[in-house]
PDB file of N, CA and C in Angstrom:
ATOM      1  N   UNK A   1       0.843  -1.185   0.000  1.00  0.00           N
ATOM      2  CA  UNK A   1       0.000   0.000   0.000  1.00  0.00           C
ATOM      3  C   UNK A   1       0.885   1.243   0.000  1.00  0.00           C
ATOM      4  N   UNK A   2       1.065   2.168  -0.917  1.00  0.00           N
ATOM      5  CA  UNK A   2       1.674   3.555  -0.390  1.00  0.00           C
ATOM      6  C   UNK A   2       0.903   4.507  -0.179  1.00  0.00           C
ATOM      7  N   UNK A   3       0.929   5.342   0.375  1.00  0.00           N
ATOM      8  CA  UNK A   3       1.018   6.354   1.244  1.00  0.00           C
ATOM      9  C   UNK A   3       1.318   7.677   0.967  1.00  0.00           C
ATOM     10  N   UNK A   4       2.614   7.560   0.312  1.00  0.00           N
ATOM     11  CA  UNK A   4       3.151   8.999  -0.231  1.00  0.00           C
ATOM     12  C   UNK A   4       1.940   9.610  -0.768  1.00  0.00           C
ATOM     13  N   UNK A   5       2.242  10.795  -0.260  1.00  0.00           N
ATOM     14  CA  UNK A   5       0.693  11.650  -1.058  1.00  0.00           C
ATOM     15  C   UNK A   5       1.485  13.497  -0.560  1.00  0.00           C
ATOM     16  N   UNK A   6       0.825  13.959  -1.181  1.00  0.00           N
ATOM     17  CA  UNK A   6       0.809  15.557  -0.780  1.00  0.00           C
ATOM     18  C   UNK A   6      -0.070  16.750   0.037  1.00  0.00           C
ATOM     19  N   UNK A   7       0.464  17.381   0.623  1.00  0.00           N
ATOM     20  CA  UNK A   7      -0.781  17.708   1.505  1.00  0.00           C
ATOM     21  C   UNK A   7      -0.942  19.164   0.922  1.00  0.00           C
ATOM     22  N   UNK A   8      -2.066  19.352   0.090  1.00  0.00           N
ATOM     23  CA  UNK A   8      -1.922  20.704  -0.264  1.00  0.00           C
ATOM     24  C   UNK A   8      -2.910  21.826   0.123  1.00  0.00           C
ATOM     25  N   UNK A   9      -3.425  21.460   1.612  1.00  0.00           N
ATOM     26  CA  UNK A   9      -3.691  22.721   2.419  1.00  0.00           C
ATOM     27  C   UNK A   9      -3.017  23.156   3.583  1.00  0.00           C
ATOM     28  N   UNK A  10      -3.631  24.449   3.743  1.00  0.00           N
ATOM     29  CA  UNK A  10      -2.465  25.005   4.666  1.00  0.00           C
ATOM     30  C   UNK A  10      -2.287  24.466   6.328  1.00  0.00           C
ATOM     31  N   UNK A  11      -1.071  24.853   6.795  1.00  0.00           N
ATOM     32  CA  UNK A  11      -0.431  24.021   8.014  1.00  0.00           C
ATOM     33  C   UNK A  11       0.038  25.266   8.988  1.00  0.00           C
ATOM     34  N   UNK A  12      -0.577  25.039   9.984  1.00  0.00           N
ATOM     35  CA  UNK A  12      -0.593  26.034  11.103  1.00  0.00           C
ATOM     36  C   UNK A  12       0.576  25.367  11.952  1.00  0.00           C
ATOM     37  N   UNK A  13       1.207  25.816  12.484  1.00  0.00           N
ATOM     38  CA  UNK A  13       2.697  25.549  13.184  1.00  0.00           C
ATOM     39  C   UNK A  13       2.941  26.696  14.241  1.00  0.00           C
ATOM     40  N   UNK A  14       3.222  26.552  15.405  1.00  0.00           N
ATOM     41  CA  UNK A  14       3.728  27.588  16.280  1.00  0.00           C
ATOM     42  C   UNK A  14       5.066  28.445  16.118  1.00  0.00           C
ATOM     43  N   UNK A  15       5.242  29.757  16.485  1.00  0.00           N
ATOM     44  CA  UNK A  15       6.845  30.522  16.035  1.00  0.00           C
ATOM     45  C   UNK A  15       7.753  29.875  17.406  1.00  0.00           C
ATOM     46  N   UNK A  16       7.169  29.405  18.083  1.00  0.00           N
ATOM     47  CA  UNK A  16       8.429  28.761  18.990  1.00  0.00           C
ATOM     48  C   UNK A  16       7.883  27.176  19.143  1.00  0.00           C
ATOM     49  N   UNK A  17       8.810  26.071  19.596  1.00  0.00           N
ATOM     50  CA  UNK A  17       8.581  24.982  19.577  1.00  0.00           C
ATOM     51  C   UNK A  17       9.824  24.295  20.990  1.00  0.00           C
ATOM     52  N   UNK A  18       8.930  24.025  21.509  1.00  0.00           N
ATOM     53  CA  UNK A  18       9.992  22.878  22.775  1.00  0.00           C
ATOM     54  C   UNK A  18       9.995  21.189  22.044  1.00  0.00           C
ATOM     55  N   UNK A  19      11.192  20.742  21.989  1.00  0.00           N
ATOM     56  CA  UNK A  19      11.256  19.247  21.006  1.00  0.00           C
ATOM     57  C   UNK A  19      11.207  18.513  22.317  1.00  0.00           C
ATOM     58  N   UNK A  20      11.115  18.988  23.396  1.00  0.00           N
ATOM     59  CA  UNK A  20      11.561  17.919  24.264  1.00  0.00           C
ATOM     60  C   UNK A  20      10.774  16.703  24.635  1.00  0.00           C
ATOM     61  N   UNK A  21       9.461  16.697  24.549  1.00  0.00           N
ATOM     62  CA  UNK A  21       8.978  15.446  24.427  1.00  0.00           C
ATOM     63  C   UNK A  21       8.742  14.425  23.156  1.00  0.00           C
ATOM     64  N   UNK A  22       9.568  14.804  22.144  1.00  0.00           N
ATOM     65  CA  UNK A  22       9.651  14.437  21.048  1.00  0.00           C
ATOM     66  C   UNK A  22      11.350  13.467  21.185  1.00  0.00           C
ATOM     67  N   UNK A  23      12.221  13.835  22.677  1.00  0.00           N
ATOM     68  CA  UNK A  23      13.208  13.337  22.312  1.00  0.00           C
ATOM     69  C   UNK A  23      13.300  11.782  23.706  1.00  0.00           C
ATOM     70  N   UNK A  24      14.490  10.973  23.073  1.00  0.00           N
ATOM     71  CA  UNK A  24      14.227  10.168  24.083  1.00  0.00           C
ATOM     72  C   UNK A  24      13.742  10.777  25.618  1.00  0.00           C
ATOM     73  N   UNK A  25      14.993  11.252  25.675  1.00  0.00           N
ATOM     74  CA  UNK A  25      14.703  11.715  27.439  1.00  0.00           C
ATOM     75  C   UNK A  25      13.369  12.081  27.689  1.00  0.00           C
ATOM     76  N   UNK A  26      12.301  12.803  27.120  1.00  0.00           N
ATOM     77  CA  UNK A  26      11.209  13.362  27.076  1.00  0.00           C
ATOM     78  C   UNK A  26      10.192  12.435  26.925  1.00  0.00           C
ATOM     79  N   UNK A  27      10.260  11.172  26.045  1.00  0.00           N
ATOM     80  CA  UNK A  27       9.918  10.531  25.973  1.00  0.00           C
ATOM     81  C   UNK A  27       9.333   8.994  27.559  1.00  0.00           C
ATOM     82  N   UNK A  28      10.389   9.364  27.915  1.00  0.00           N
ATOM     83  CA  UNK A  28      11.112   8.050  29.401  1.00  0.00           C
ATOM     84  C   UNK A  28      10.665   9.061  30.140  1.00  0.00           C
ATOM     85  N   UNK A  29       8.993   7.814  30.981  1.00  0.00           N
ATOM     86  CA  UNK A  29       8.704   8.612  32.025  1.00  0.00           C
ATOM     87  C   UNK A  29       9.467   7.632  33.271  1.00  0.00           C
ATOM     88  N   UNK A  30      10.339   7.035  32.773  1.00  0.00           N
ATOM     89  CA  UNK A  30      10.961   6.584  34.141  1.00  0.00           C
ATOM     90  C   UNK A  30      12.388   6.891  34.231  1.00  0.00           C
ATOM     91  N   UNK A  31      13.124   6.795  35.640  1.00  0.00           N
ATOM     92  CA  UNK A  31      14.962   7.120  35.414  1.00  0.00           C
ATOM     93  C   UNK A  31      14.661   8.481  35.480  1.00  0.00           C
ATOM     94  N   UNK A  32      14.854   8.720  36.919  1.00  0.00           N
ATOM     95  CA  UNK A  32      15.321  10.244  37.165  1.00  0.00           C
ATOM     96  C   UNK A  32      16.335  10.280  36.851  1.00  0.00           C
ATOM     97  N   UNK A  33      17.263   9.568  36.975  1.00  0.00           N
ATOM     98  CA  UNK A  33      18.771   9.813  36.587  1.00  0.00           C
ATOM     99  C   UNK A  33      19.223  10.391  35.420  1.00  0.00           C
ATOM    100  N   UNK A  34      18.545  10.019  34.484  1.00  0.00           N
ATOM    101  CA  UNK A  34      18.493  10.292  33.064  1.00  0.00           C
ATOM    102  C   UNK A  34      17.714  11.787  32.970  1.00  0.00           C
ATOM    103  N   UNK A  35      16.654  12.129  33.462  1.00  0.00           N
ATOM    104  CA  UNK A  35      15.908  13.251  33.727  1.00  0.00           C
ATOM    105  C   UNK A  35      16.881  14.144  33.920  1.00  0.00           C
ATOM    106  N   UNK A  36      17.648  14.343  35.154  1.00  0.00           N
ATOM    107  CA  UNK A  36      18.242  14.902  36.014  1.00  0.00           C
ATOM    108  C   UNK A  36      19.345  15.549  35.167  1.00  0.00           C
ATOM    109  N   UNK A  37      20.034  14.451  34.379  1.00  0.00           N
ATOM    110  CA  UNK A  37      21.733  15.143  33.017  1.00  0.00           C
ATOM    111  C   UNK A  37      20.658  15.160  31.543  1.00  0.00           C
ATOM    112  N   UNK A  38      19.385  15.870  31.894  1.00  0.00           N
ATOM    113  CA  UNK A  38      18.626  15.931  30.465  1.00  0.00           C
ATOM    114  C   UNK A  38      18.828  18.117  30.375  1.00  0.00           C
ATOM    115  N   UNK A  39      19.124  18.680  31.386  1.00  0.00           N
ATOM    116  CA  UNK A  39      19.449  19.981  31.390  1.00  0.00           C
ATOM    117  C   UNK A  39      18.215  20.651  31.258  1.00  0.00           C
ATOM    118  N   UNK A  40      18.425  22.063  31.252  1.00  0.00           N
ATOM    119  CA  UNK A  40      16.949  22.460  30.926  1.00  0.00           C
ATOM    120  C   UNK A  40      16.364  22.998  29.811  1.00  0.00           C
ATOM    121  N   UNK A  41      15.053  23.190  30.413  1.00  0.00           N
ATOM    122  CA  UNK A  41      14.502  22.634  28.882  1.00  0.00           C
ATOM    123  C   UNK A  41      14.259  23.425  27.886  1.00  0.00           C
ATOM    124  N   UNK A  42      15.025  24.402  28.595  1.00  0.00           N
ATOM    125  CA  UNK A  42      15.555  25.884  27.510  1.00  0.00           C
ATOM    126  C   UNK A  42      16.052  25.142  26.331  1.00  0.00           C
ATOM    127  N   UNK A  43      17.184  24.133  26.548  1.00  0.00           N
ATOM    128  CA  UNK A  43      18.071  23.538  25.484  1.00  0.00           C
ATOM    129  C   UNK A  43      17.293  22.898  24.486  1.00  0.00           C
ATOM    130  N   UNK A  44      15.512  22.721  25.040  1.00  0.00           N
ATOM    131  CA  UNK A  44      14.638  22.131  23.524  1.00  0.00           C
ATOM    132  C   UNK A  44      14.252  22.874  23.089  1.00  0.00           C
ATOM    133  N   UNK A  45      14.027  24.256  23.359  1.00  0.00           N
ATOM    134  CA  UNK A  45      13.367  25.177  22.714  1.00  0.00           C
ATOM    135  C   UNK A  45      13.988  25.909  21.227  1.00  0.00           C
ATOM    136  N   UNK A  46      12.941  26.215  20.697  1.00  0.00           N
ATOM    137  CA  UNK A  46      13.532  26.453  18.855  1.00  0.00           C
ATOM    138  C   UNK A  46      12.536  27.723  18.648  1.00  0.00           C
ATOM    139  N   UNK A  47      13.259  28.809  18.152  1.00  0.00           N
ATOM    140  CA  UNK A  47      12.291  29.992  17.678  1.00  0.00           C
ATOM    141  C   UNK A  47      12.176  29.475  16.188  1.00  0.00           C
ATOM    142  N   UNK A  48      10.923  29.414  15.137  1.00  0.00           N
ATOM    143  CA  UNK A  48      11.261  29.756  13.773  1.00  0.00           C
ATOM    144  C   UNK A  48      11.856  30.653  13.318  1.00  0.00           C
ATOM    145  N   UNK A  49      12.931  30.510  12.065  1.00  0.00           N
ATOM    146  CA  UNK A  49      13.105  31.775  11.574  1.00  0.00           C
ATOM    147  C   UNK A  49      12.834  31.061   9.824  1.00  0.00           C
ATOM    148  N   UNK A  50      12.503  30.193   9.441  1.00  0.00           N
ATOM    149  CA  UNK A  50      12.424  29.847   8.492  1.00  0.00           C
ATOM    150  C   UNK A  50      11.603  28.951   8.070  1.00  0.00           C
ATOM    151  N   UNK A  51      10.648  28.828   6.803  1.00  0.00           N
ATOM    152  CA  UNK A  51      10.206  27.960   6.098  1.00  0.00           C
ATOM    153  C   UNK A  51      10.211  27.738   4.687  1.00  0.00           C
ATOM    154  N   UNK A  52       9.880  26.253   4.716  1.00  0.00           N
ATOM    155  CA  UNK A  52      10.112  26.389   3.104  1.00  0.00           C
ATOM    156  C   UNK A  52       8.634  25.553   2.391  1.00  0.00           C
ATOM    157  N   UNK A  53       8.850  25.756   0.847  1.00  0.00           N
ATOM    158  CA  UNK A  53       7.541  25.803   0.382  1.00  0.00           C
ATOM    159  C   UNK A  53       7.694  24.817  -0.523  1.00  0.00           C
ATOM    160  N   UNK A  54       6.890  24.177  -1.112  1.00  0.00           N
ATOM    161  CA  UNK A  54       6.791  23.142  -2.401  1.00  0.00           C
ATOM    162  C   UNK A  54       5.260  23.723  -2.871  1.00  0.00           C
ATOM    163  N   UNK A  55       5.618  24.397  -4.035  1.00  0.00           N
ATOM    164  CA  UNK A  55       4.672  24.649  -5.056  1.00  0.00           C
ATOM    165  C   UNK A  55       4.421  23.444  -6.453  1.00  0.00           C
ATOM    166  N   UNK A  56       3.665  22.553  -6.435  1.00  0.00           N
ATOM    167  CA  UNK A  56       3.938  21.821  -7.592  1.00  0.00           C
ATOM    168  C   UNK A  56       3.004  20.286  -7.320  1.00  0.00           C
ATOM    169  N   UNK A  57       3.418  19.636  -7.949  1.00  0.00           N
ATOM    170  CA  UNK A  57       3.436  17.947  -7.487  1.00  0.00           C
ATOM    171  C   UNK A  57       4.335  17.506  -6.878  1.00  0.00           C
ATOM    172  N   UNK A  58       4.060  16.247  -6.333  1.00  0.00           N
ATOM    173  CA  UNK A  58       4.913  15.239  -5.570  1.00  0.00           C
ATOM    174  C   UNK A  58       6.080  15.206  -6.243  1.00  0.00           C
ATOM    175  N   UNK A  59       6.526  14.834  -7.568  1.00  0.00           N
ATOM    176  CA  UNK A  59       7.907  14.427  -8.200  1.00  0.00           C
ATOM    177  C   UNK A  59       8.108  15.715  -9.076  1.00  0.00           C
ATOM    178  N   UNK A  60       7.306  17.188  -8.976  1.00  0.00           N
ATOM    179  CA  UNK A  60       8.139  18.377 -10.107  1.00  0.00           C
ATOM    180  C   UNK A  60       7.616  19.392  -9.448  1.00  0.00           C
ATOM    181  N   UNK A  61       7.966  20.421  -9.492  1.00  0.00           N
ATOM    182  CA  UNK A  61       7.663  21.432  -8.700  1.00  0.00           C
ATOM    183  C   UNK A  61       8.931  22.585  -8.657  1.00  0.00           C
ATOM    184  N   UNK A  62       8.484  23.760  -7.493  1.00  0.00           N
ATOM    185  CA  UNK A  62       9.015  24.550  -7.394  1.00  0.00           C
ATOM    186  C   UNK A  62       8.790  24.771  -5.895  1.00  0.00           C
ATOM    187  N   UNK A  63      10.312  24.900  -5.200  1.00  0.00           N
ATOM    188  CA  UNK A  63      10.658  25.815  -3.822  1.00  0.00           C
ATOM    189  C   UNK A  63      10.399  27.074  -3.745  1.00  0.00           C
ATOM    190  N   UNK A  64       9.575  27.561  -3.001  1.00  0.00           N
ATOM    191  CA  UNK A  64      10.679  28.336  -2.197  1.00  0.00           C
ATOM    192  C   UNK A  64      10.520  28.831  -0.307  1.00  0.00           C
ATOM    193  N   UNK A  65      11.137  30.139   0.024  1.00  0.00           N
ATOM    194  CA  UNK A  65      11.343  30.027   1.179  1.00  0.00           C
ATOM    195  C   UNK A  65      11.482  31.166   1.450  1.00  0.00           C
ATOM    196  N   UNK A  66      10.735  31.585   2.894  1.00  0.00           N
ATOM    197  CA  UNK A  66      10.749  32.099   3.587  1.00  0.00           C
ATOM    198  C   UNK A  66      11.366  32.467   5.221  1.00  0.00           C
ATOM    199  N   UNK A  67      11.827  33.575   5.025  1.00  0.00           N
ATOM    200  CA  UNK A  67      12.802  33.427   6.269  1.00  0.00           C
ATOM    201  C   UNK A  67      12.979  34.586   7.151  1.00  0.00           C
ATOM    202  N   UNK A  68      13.169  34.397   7.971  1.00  0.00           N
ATOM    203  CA  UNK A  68      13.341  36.075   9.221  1.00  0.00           C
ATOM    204  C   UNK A  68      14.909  36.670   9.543  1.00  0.00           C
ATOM    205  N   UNK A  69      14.999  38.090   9.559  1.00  0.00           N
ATOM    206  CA  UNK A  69      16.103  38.325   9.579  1.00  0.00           C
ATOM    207  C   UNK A  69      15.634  39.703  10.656  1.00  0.00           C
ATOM    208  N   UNK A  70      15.986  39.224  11.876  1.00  0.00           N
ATOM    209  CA  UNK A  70      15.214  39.911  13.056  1.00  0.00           C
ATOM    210  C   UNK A  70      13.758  39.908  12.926  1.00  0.00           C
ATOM    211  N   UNK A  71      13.071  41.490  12.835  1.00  0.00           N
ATOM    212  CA  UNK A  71      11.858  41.072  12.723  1.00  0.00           C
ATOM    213  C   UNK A  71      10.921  41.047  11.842  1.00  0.00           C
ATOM    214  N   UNK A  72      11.464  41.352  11.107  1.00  0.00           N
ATOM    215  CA  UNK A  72      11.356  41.200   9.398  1.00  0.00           C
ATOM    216  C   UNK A  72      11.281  39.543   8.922  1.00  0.00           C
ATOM    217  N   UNK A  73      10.161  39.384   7.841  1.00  0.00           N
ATOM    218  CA  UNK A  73      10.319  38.316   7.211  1.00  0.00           C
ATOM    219  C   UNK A  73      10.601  38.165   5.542  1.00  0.00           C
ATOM    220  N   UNK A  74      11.160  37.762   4.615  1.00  0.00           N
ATOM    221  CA  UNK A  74      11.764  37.928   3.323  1.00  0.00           C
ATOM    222  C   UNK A  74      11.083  36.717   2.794  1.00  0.00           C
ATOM    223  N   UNK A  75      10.940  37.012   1.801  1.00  0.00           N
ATOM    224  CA  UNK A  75      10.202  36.058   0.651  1.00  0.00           C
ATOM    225  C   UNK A  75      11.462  35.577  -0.761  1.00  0.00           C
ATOM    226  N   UNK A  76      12.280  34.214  -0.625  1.00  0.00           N
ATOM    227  CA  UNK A  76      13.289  34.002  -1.532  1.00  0.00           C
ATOM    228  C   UNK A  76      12.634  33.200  -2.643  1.00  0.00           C
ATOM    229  N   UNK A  77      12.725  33.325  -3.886  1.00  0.00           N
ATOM    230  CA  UNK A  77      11.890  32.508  -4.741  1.00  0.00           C
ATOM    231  C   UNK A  77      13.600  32.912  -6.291  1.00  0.00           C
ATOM    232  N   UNK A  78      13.916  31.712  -6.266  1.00  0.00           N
ATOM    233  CA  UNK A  78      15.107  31.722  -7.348  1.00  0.00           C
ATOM    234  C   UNK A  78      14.287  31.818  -9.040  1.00  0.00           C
ATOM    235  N   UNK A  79      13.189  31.824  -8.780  1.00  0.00           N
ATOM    236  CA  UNK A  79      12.420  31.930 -10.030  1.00  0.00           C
ATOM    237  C   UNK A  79      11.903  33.537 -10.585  1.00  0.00           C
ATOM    238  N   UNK A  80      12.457  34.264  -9.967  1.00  0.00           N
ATOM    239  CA  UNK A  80      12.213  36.018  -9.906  1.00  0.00           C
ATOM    240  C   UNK A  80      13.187  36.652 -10.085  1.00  0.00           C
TER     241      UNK A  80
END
């Protein structure tokens, strides 16, 4: 059976993201020990400054990308 497919409506995503329950340690609700040298949880946190785009089909298409440079956001498209 495949699967591969394309998702071509839009995708809401947060501008900051904590990975930490996405990673082992975050994962393991047991072993404080492991908890304890997991640091804090500043170290999962991720601001966006970038995304990128697929305009097209699954196998042809066109990128592009968007990105922040402080608080400004820029629109890169190599096709312009």
């Amino acid at each position: 059976m495949d699967t591969t497919r394309k998702l071509d409506g839009l995708i809401q995503f947060p501008s900051n993201l904590n990975m930490k329950p996405f990673t082992t340690i975050g994962m393991k609700e047991n072993g404080a020990s492991e908890k304890e040298n997991a640091g804090p949880d500043s170290l999962y946190e991720y601001d966006l400054f970038a995304v990128i785009n697929h305009e097209g089909q699954l196998n042809n298409g066109h990128y592009t990308n968007y990105a922040r440079c402080g608080e400004k956001w820029y629109r890169f498209d190599d096709d312009k």
